[in-house]
Protein backbone atom coordinates (compact mmCIF):
# COMPACT_ATOMS: atom_id res chain seq x y z
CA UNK A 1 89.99 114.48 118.93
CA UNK A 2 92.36 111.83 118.92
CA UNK A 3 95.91 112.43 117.92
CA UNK A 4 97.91 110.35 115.22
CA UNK A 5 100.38 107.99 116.25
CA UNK A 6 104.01 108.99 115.34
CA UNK A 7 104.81 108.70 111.71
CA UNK A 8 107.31 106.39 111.69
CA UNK A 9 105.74 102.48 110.55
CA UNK A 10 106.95 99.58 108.73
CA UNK A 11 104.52 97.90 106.01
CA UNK A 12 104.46 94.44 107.80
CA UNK A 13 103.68 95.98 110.98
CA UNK A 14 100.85 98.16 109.77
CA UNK A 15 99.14 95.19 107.21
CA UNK A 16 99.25 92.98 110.52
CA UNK A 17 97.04 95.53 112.21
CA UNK A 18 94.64 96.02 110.04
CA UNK A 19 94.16 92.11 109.04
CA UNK A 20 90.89 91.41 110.59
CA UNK A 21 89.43 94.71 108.88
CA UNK A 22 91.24 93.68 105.54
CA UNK A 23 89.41 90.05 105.29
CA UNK A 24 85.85 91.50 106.20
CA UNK A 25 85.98 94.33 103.38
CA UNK A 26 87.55 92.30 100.66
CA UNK A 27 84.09 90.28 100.68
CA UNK A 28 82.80 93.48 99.43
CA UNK A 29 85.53 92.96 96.59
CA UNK A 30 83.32 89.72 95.17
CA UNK A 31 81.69 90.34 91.94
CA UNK A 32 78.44 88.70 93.34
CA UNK A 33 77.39 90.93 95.67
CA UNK A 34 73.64 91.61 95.54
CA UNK A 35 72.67 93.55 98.42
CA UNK A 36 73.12 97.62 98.48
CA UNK A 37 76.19 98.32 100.39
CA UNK A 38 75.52 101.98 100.25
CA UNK A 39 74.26 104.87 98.04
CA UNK A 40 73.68 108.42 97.88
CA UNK A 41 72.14 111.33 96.12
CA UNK A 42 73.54 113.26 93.46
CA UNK A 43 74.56 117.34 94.04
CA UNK A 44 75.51 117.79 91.02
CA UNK A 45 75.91 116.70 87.77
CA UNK A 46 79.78 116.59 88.27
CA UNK A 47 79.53 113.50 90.04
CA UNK A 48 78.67 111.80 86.70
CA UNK A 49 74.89 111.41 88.05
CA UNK A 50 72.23 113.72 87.41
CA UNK A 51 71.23 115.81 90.48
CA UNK A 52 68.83 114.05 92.18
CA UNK A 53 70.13 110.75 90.92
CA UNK A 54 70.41 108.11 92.94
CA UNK A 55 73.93 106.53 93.28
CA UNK A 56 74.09 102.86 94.55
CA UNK A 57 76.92 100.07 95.06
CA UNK A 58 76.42 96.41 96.13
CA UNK A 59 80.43 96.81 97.30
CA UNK A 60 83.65 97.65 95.71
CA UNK A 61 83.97 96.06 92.77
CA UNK A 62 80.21 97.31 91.61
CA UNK A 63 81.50 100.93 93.02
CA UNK A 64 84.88 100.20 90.73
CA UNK A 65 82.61 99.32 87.34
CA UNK A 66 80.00 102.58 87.96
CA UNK A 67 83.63 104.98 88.27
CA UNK A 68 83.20 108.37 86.85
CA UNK A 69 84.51 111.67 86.55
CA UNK A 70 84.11 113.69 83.76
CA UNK A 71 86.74 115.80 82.84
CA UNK A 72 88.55 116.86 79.76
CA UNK A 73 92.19 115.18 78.68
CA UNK A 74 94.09 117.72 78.99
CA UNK A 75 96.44 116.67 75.79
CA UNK A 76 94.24 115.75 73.28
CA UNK A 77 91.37 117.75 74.64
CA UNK A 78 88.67 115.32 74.59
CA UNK A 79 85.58 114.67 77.23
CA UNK A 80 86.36 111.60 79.47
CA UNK A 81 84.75 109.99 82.39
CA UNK A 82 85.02 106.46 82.61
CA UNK A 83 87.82 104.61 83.69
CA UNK A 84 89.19 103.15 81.17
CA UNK A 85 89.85 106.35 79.22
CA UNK A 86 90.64 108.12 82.91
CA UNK A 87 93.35 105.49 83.26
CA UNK A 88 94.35 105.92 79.95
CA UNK A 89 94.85 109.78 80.74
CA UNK A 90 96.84 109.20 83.71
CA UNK A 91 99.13 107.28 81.72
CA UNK A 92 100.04 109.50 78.96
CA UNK A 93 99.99 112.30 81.59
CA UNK A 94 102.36 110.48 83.99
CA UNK A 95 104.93 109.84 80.34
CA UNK A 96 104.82 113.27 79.98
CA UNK A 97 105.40 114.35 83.37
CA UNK A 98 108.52 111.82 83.98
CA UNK A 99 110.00 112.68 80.28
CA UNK A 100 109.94 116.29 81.48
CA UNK A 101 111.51 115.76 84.45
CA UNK A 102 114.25 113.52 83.21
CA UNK A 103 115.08 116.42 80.41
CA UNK A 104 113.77 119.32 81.45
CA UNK A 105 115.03 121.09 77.99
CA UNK A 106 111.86 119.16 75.89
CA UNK A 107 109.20 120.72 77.53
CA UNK A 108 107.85 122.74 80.40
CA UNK A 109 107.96 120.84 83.70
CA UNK A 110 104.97 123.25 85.20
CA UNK A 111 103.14 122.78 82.40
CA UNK A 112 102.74 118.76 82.99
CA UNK A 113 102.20 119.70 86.64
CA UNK A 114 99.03 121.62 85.39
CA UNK A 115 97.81 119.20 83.44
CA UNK A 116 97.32 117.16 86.08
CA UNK A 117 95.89 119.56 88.20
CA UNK A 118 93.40 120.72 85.87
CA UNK A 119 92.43 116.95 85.05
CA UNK A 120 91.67 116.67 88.99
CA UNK A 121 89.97 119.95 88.83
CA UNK A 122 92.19 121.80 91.48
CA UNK A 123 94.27 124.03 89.20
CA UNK A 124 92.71 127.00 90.18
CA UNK A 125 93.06 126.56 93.78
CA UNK A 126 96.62 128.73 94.61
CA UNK A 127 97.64 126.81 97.21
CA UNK A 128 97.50 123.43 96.16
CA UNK A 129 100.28 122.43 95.19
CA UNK A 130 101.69 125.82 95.68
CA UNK A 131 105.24 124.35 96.41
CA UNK A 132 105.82 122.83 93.30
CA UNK A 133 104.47 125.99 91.46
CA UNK A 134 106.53 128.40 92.48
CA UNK A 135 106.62 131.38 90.08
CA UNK A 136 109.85 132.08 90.29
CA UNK A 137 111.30 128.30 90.26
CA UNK A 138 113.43 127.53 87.03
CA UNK A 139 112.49 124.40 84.89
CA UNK A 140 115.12 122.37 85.97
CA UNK A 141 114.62 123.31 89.48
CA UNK A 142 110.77 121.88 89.12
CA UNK A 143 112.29 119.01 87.66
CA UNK A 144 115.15 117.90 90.09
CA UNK A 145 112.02 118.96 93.25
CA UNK A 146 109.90 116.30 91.37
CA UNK A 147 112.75 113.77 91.41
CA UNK A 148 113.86 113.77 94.57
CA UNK A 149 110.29 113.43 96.11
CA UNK A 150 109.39 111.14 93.83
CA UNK A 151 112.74 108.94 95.17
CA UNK A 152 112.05 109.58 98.71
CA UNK A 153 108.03 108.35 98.66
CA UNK A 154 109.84 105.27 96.37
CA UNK A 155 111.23 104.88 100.25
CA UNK A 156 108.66 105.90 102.38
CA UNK A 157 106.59 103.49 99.96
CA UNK A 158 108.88 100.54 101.86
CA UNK A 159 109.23 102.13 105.35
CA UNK A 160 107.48 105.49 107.14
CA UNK A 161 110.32 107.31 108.34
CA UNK A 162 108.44 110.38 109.49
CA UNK A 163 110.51 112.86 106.88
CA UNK A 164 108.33 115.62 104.69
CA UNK A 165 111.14 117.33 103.27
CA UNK A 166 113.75 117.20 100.59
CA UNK A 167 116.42 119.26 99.88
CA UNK A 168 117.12 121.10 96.61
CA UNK A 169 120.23 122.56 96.30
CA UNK A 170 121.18 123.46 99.53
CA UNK A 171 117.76 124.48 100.16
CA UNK A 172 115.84 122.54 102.36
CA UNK A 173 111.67 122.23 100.66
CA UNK A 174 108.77 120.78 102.33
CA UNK A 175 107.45 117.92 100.75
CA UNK A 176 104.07 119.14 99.94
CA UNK A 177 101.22 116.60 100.12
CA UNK A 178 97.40 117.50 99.49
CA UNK A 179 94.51 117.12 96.90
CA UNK A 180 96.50 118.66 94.13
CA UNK A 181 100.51 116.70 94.94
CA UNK A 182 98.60 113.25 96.17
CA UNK A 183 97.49 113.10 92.05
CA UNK A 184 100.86 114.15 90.68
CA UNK A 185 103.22 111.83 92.78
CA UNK A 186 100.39 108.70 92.17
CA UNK A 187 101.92 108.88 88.72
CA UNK A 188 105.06 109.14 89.91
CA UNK A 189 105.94 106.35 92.54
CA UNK A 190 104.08 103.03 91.88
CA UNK A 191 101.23 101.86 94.51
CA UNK A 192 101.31 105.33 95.80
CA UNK A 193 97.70 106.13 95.44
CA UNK A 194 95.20 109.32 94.94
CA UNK A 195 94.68 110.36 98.53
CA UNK A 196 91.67 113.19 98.97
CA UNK A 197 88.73 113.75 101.12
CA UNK A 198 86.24 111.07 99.34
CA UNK A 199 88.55 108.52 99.91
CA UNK A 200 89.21 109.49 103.22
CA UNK A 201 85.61 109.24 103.59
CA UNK A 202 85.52 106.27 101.94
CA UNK A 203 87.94 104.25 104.36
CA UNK A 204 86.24 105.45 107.20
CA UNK A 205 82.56 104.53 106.05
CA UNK A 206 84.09 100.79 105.37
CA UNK A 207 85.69 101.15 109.26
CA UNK A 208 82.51 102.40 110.76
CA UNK A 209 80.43 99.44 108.88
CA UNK A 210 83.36 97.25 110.07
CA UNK A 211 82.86 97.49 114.06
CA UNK A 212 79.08 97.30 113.23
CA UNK A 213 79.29 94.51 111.65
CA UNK A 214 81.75 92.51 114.17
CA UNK A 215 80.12 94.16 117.13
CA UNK A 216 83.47 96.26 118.03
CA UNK A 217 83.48 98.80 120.62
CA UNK A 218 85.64 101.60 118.52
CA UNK A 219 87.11 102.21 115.69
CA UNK A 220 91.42 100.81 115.87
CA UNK A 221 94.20 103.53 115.96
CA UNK A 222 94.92 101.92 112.55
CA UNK A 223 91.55 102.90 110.62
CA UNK A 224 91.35 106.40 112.04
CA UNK A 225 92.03 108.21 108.93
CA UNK A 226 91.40 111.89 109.29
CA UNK A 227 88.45 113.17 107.40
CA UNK A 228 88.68 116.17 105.05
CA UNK A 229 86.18 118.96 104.68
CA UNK A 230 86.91 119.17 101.08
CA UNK A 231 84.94 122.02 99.60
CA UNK A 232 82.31 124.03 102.02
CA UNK A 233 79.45 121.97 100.59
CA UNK A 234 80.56 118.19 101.33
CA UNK A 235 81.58 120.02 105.08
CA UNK A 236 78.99 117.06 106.72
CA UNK A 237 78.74 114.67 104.16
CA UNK A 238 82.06 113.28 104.20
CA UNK A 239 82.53 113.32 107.88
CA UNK A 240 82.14 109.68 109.26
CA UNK A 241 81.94 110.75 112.86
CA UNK A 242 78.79 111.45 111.77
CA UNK A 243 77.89 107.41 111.55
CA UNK A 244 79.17 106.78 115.40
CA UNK A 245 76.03 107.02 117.65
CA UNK A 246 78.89 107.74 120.25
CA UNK A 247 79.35 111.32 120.37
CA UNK A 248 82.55 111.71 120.82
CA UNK A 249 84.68 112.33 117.39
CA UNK A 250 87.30 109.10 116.68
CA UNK A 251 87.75 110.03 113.17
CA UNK A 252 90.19 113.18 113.33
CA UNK A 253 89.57 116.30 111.26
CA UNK A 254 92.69 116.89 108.98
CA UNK A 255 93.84 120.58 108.86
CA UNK A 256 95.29 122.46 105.75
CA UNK A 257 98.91 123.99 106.33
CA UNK A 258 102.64 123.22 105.66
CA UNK A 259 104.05 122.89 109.39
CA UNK A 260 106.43 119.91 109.19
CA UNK A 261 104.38 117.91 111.54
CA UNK A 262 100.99 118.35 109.37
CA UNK A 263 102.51 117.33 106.38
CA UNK A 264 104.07 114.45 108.18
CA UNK A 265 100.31 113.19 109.13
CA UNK A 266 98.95 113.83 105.55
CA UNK A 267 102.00 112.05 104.02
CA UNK A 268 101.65 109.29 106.75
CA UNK A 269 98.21 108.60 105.93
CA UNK A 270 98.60 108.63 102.07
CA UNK A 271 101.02 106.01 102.40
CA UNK A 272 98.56 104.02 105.00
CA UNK A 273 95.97 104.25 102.58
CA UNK A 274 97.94 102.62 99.77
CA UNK A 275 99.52 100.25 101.89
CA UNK A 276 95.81 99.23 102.92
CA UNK A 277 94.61 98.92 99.29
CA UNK A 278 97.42 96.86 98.57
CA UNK A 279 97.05 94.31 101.13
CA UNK A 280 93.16 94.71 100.40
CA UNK A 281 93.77 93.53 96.94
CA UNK A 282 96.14 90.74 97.67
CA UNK A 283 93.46 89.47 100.07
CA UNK A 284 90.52 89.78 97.26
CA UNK A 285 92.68 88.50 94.42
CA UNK A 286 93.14 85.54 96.86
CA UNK A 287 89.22 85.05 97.66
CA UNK A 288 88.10 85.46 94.12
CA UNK A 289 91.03 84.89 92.00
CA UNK A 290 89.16 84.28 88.73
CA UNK A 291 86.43 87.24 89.13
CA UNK A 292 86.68 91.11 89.88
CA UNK A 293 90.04 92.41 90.68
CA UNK A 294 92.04 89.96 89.62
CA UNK A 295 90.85 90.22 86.27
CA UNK A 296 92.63 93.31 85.78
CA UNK A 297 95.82 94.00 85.24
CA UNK A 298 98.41 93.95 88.11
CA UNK A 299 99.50 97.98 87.27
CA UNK A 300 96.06 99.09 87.98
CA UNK A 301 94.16 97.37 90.60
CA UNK A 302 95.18 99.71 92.86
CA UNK A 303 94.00 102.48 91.13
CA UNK A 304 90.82 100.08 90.32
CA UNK A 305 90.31 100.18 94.01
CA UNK A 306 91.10 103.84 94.42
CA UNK A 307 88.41 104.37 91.74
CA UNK A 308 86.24 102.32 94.00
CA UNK A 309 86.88 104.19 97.21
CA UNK A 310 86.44 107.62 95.22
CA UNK A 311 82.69 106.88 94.18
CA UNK A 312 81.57 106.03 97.23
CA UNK A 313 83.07 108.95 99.39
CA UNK A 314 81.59 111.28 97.70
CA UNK A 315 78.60 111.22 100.57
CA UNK A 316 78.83 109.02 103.14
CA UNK A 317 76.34 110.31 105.02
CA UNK A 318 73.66 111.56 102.81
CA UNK A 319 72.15 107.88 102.49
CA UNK A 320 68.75 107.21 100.94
C-alpha cells in the first residue's frame, strides 16, 4: 500500500500537479459528449434507478444532469431527489445550521446537525459524527465546536497545515472528518465539498481512465485518493485497484478511526478533492464557457461537479 504524503500542501502547488490530469477530464465536462464514458447496474432502488437498471454517462456534465438521491427534506418533510430541490435543501439546511450556531438560544444546535445527517442517510450510524454529538455536550458548546472548525477548514481551505484539532475551552477536540462531518462542514466553509466513498471512487475511476488514456505507467502521488469500503456491499465495487491490471494496490484503502494522523489523511484528502474540482471547473468553464458548467451559477458548480462525481462512484467496477 502506498503511504500518503505529509499533510502539509499549498493550493498552487497541488493544482500544478495535477494539471495534465485536470485538462484531459474537463473534456468530459463538454455538454457534447456522445460516447458512454461509463455505466453501471442498479442494487437498489436507492440509487434513484430501479434494480437492474442500467445507469449510463457520456461524462460529467451528463452524470451532473441524471443526479439523484432520494431522500426526504428534513424541514418541510417532502420527497426530493433531484438536484435542484437537493441543492435547495442544502441551502435552507446550511441557514439553519449557521443561525444556530451564531445564537445558540433560537434553536437546538444538534438538532440541525441531524438534519443533515439524516438527509445523507447516516444518522443512525453512532459513530459518525460521534464528536460533534456528544450526549453530554451543552448547546453552546456544539455551537462554538462548529465555529471554530468551520474557521480553521476556512484556512486549511487556503493552505494544508496538517492540524485536525481545535480547541474548545481549554479542551483540546479532534476535528472529526468522515461521511457524516464531510456533509455538515460542505455547508459550512465555501468550496469545501461532500467527500465519501463514491466520490472517492469516482476520482480514482477518472485517474485510472487517465493513464489509459495517455499511456502512463502509474497512477501520480497526487491522484491516489484512498478508496472507502463504504457499506459491506459496495466492499469491491468502489475499489479502483480493481481497474489496474498491475496487481499491486496504488489506490490506498482509507481506515475508520480518530488517531490524529488518520484524521489528518481524511481531512487532507477532502480538501484535495475540492481543490481538484475547483481547478477542474475553472479549466471547463474556460473550454466551454457558454455550455455546461458555466451555465450555472458560480455558488454551485462545485457542488454541480460533486453531484457528478457522486453518480458515477456508486460502482466503478460493476460495468456493463
Amino acid at each position: 500500500m502506498v503511504a500518503s504524503r505529509t499533510v502539509k500542501l499549498k493550493f498552487e502547488e497541488y493544482t500544478g500537479e495535477i494539471s495534465p490530469f485536470v485538462n484531459w477530464a474537463a473534456e468530459l465536462c463538454n455538454p457534447n459528449c456522445d460516447d458512454v464514458f461509463h455505466s453501471w447496474i442498479s442494487g437498489s432502488s436507492k440509487t434513484g434507478v430501479a434494480k437492474g437498471g442500467i445507469w449510463k454517462c457520456s461524462g460529467l456534465w451528463d452524470a451532473f444532469e441524471q443526479y439523484q438521491w432520494p431522500a426526504q427534506d428534513p424541514l418541510d418533510r417532502k420527497r426530493i431527489s433531484m438536484f435542484e430541490e437537493t441543492s435547495l435543501c442544502l441551502t435552507s439546511m446550511g441557514a439553519q445550521l449557521s443561525a444556530r450556531i451564531e445564537r445558540p438560544a433560537s434553536g437546538s444546535v444538534l438538532e440541525a446537525v441531524d438534519n443533515v445527517l439524516s438527509w445523507g442517510g447516516v444518522q443512525r450510524y453512532k459513530k459518525v459524527a460521534s464528536t460533534l454529538r456528544n450526549s453530554e455536550w451543552s448547546n453552546e458548546k456544539r455551537a462554538e465546536y462548529l465555529s471554530l472548525a468551520a474557521r480553521q477548514l476556512k484556512n486549511e481551505m487556503r493552505n494544508i497545515s496538517g492540524s485536525a484539532s481545535i480547541t474548545v475551552g481549554d479542551e483540546e477536540l479532534p476535528l472529526q472528518i468522515d461521511s457524516g462531518t464531510t456533509k455538515i462542514f460542505s455547508l459550512l466553509v465555501p468550496g469545501f465539498i461532500i467527500y465519501d466513498s463514491r466520490v472517492a471512487a469516482a476520482i480514482g475511476l477518472l485517474a485510472v481512465r487517465w493513464m489509459q488514456a495517455t499511456g502512463g505507467a502509474e497512477i501520480p502521488e497526487p491522484l491516489r485518493f484512498s478508496w472507502h469500503i463504504g457499506s459491506s456491499k459496495v466492499y469491491s465495487i468502489r475499489n479502483p485497484n480493481r481497474l489496474l491490471t498491475s496487481e499491486k494496490n496504488v489506490f490506498p484503502r482509507a481506515h475508520s478511526g480518530d488517531t490524529e494522523s488518520k484524521l489528518q489523511k481524511r481531512l487532507a484528502e477532502n480538501i484535495k478533492a475540492s481543490w481538484l474540482c475547483d481547478e477542474l471547473l475553472r479549466v471547463a468553464v474556460e473550454k466551454f464557457p457558454s455550455s455546461g458548467f458555466a451555465t450555472l451559477d458560480k455558488n454551485i458548480r462545485a457542488r454541480a461537479l460533486e453531484s457528478a462525481l457522486f453518480m458515477i462512484g456508486y460502482s466503478i467496477f460493476q460495468e456493463i
